[in-house]
N, C-alpha and C. Protein backbone atom coordinates (compact mmCIF):
# COMPACT_ATOMS: atom_id res chain seq x y z
N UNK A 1 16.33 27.53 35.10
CA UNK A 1 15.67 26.83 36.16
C UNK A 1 16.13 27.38 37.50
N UNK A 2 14.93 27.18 38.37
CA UNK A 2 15.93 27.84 39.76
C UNK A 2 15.43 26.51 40.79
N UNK A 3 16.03 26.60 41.51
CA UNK A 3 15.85 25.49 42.80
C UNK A 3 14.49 26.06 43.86
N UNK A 4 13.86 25.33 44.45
CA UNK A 4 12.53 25.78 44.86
C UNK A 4 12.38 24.23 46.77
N UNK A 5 12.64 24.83 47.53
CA UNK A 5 12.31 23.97 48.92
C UNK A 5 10.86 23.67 48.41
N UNK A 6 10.80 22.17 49.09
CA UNK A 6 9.55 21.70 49.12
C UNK A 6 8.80 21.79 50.42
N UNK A 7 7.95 20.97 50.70
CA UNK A 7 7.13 21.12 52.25
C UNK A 7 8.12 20.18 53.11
N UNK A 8 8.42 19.14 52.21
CA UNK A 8 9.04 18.20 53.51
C UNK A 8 10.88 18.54 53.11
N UNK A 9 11.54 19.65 53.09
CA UNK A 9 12.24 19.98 53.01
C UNK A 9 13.55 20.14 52.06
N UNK A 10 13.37 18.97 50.73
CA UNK A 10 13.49 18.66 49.91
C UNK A 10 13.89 20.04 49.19
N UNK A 11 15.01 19.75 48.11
CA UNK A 11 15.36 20.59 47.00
C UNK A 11 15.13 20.30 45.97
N UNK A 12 14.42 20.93 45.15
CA UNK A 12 13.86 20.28 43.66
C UNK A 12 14.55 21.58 42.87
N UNK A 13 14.51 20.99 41.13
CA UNK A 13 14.87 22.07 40.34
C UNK A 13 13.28 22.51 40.26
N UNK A 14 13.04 23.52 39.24
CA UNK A 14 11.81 23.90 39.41
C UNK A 14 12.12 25.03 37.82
N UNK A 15 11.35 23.61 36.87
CA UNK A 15 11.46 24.58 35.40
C UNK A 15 10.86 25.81 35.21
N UNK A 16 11.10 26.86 33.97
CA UNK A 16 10.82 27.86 33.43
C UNK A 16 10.99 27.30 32.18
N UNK A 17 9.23 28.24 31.52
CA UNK A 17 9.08 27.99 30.31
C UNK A 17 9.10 29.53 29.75
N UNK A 18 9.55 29.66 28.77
CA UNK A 18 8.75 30.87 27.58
C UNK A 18 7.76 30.87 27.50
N UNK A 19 7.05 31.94 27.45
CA UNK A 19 5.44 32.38 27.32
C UNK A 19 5.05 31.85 25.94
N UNK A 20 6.28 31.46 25.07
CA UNK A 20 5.17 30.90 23.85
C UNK A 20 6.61 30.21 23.07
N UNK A 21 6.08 29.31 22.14
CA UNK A 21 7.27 28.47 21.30
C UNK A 21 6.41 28.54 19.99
N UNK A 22 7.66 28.90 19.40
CA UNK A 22 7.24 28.45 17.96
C UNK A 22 7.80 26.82 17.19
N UNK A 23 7.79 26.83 16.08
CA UNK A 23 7.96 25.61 15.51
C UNK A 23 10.14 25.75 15.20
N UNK A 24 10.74 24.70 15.47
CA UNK A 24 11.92 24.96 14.87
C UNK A 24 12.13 24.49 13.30
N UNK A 25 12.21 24.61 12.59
CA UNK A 25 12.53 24.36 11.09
C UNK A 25 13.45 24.71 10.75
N UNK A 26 14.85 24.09 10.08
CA UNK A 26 15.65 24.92 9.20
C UNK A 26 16.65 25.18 9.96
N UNK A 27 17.02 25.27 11.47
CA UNK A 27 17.44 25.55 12.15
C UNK A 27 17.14 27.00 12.89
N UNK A 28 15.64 27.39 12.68
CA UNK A 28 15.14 28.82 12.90
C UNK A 28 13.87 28.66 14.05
N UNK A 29 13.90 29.26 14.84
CA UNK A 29 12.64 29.11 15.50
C UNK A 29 11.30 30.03 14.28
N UNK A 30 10.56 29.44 13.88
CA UNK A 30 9.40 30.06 13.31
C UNK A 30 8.37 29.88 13.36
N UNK A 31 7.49 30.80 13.31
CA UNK A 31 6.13 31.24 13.91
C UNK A 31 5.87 30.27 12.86
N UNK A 32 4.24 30.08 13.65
CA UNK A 32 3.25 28.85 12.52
C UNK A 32 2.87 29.93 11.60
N UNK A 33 2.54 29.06 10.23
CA UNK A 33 2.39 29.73 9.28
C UNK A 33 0.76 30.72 9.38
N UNK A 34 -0.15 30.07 10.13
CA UNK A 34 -1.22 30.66 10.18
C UNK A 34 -1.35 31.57 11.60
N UNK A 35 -0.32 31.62 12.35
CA UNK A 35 -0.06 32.06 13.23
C UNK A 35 -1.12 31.99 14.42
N UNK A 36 -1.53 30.75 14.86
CA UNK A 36 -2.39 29.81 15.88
C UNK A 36 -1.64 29.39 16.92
N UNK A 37 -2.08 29.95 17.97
CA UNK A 37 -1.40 28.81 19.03
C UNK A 37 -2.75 28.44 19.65
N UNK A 38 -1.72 26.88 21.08
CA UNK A 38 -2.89 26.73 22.05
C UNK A 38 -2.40 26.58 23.23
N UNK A 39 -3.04 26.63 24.20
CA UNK A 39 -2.47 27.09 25.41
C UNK A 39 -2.35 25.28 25.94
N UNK A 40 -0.92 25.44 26.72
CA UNK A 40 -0.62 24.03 27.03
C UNK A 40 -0.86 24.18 28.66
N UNK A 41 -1.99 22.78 28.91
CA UNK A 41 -2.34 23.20 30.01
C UNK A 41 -1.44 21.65 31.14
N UNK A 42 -1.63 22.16 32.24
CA UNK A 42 -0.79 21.25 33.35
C UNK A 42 -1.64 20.26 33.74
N UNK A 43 -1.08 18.97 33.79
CA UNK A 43 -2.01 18.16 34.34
C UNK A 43 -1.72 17.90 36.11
N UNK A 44 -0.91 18.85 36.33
CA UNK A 44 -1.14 18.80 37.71
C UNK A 44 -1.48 20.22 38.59
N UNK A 45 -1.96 20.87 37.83
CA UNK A 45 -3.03 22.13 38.31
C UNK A 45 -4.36 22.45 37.55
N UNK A 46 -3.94 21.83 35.85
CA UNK A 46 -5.14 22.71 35.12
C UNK A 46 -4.86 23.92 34.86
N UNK A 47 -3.75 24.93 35.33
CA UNK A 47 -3.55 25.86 33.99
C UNK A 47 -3.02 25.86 33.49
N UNK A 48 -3.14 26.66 32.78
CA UNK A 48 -1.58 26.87 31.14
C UNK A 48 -0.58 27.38 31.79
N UNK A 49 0.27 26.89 31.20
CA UNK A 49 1.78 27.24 31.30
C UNK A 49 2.84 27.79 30.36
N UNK A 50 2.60 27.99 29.03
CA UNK A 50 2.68 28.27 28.17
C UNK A 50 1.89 28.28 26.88
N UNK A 51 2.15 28.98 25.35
CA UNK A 51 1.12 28.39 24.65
C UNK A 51 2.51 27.72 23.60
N UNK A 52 1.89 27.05 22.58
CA UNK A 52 2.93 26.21 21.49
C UNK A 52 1.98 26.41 20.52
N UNK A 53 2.83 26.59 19.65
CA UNK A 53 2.12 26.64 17.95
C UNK A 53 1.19 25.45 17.47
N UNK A 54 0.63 26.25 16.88
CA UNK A 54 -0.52 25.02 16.49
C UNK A 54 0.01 24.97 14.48
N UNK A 55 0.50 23.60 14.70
CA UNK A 55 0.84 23.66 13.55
C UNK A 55 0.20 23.58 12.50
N UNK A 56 0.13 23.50 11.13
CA UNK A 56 -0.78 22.83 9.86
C UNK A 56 0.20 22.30 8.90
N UNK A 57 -0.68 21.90 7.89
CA UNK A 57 -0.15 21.50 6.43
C UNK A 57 0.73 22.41 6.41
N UNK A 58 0.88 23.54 6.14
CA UNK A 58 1.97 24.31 5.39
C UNK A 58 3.25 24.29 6.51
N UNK A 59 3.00 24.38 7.93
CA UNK A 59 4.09 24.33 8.65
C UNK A 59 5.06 23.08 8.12
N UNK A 60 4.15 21.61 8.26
CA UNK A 60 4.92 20.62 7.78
C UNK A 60 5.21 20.59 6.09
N UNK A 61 5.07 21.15 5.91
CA UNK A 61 5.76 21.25 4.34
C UNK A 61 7.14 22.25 4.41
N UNK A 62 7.22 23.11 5.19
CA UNK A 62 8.07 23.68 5.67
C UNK A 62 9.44 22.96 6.54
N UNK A 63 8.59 21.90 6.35
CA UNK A 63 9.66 21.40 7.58
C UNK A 63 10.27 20.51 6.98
N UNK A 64 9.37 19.53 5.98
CA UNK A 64 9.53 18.91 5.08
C UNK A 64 10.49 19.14 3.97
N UNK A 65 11.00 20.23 3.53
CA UNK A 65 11.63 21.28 2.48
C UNK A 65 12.82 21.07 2.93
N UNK A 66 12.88 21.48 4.64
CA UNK A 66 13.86 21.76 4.99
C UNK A 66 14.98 21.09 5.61
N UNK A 67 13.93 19.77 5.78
CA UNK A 67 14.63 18.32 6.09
C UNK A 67 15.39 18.19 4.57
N UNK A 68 14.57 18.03 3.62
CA UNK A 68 15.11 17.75 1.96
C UNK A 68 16.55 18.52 1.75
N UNK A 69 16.23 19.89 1.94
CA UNK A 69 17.73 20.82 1.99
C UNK A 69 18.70 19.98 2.80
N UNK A 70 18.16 19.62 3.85
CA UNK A 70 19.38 19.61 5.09
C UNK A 70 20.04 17.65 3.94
N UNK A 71 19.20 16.99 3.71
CA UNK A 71 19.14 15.94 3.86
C UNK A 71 20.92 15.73 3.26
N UNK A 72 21.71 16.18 2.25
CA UNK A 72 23.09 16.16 1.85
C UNK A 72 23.91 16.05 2.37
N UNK A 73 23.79 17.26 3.51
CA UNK A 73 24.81 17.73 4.39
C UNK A 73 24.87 16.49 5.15
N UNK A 74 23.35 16.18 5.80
CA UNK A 74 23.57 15.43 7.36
C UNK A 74 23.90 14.12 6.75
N UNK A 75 23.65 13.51 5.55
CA UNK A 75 24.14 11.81 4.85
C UNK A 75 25.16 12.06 5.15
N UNK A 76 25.86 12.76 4.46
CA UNK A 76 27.80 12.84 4.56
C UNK A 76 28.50 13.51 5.93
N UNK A 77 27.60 13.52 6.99
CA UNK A 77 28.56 13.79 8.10
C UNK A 77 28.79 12.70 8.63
N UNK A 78 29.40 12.47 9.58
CA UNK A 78 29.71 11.42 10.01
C UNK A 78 29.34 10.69 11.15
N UNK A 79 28.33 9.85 11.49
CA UNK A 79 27.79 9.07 12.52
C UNK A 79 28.02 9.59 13.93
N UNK A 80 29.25 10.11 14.31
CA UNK A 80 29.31 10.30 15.24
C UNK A 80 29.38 11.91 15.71
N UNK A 81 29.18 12.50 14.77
CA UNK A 81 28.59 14.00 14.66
C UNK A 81 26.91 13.77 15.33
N UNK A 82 26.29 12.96 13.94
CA UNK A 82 24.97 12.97 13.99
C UNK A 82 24.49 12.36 15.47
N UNK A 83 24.86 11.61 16.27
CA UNK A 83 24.84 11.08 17.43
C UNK A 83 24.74 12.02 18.64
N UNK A 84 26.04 12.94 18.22
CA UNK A 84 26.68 13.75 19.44
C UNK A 84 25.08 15.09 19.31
N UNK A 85 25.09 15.28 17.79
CA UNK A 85 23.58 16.43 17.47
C UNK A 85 22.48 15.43 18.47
C-alpha cells in the first residue's frame, strides 16, 4: 500500500491489488480448475481492478478434499492456535 494526499489535504492509505487471484486451497494459491476469471469491477468508478477466479464444482471439491485432509490436524490443535490462524 502506499499513502496518497487527498484534495482537502488528508492522508489516506491507498490499496494495491494483483492483476489477478486465484483460489487458495490446501494452503496453495491455485488457478480455477477451468481456468475462468471475471473482472472485479469498482463501485466507485466502474472499472476493473483486478480479475478473481471464477470458481466451479470441481474448484469446490477441491477445496472440499482439502478441508477433509486438513480436518485432523486442525481438531487436535489447540483453540488458541486456531484463533491466533
Amino acid at each position: 500500500m502506499s499513502d496518497v494526499m487527498t484534495e482537502t489535504g488528508n492522508l489516506v492509505a491507498k490499496p494495491s491489488f494483483k492483476a489477478q487471484y486465484e483460489n487458495y486451497i490446501g494452503g496453495k494459491w491455485t488457478p480455477p480448475v477451468k481456468g475462468e476469471y471475471f473482472e472485479n469491477i469498482s463501485p466507485v468508478d466502474g472499472n476493473s481492478f483486478t480479475k478473481i477466479a471464477r470458481s466451479t464444482a470441481e474448484d469446490i471439491e477441491l477445496a472440499v478434499d482439502a478441508a477433509w485432509a486438513a480436518a485432523p490436524e486442525w481438531n487436535n490443535s489447540p483453540a488458541a492456535h486456531r484463533s491466533n490462524l
